[in-house]
Protein backbone atom coordinates (compact mmCIF):
# COMPACT_ATOMS: atom_id res chain seq x y z
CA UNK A 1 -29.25 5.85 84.72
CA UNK A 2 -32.23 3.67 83.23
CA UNK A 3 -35.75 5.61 81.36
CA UNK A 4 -37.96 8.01 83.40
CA UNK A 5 -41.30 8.11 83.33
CA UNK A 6 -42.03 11.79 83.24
CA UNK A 7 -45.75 13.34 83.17
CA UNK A 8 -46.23 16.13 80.64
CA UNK A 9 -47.42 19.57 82.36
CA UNK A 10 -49.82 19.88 78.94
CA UNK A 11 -51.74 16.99 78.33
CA UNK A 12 -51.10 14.98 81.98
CA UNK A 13 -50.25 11.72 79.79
CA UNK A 14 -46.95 9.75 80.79
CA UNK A 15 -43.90 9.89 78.74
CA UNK A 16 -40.46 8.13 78.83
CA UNK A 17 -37.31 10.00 78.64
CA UNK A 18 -34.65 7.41 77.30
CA UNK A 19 -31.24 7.20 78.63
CA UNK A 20 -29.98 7.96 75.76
CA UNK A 21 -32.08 11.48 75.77
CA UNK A 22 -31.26 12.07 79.05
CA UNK A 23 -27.42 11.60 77.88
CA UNK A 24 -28.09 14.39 75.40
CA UNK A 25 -29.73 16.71 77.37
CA UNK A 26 -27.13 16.48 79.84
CA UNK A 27 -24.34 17.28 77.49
CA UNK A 28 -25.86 20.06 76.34
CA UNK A 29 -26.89 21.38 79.60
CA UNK A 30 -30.33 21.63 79.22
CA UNK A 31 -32.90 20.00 81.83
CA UNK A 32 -35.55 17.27 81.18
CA UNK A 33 -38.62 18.18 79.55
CA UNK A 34 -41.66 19.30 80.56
CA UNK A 35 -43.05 18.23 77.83
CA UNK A 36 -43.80 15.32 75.61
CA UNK A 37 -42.44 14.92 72.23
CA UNK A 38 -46.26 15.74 70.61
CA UNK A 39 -46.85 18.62 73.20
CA UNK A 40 -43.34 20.42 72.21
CA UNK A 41 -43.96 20.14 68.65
CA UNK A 42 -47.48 22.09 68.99
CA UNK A 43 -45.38 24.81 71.15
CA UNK A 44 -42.99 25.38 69.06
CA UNK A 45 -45.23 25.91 66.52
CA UNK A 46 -46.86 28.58 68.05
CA UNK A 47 -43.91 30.56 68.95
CA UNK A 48 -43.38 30.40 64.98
CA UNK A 49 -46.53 32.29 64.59
């Protein structure tokens, strides 16, 4: 499977998505992020508000 580079739709910087991420994403169904890690935690935050 091997990283990804993936470019976040927020701040346009690069990310990697581990294997091992992509692993867990996959077993729980969901789909690869959007998002990087620093970008998800400041919208998540604002849905708590």
């Amino acid at each position: 499977m091997g990283d990804k580079k993936i470019k976040c739709i927020d701040c346009h910087k690069d990310f990697i998505f581990t294997e091992g991420e992509q692993q867990f994403f996959e077993e729980k169904g969901y789909e690869a992020p959007k998002r990087c890690k620093s970008c998800r935690s400041k919208k998540k935050e604002e849905k708590r508000r």
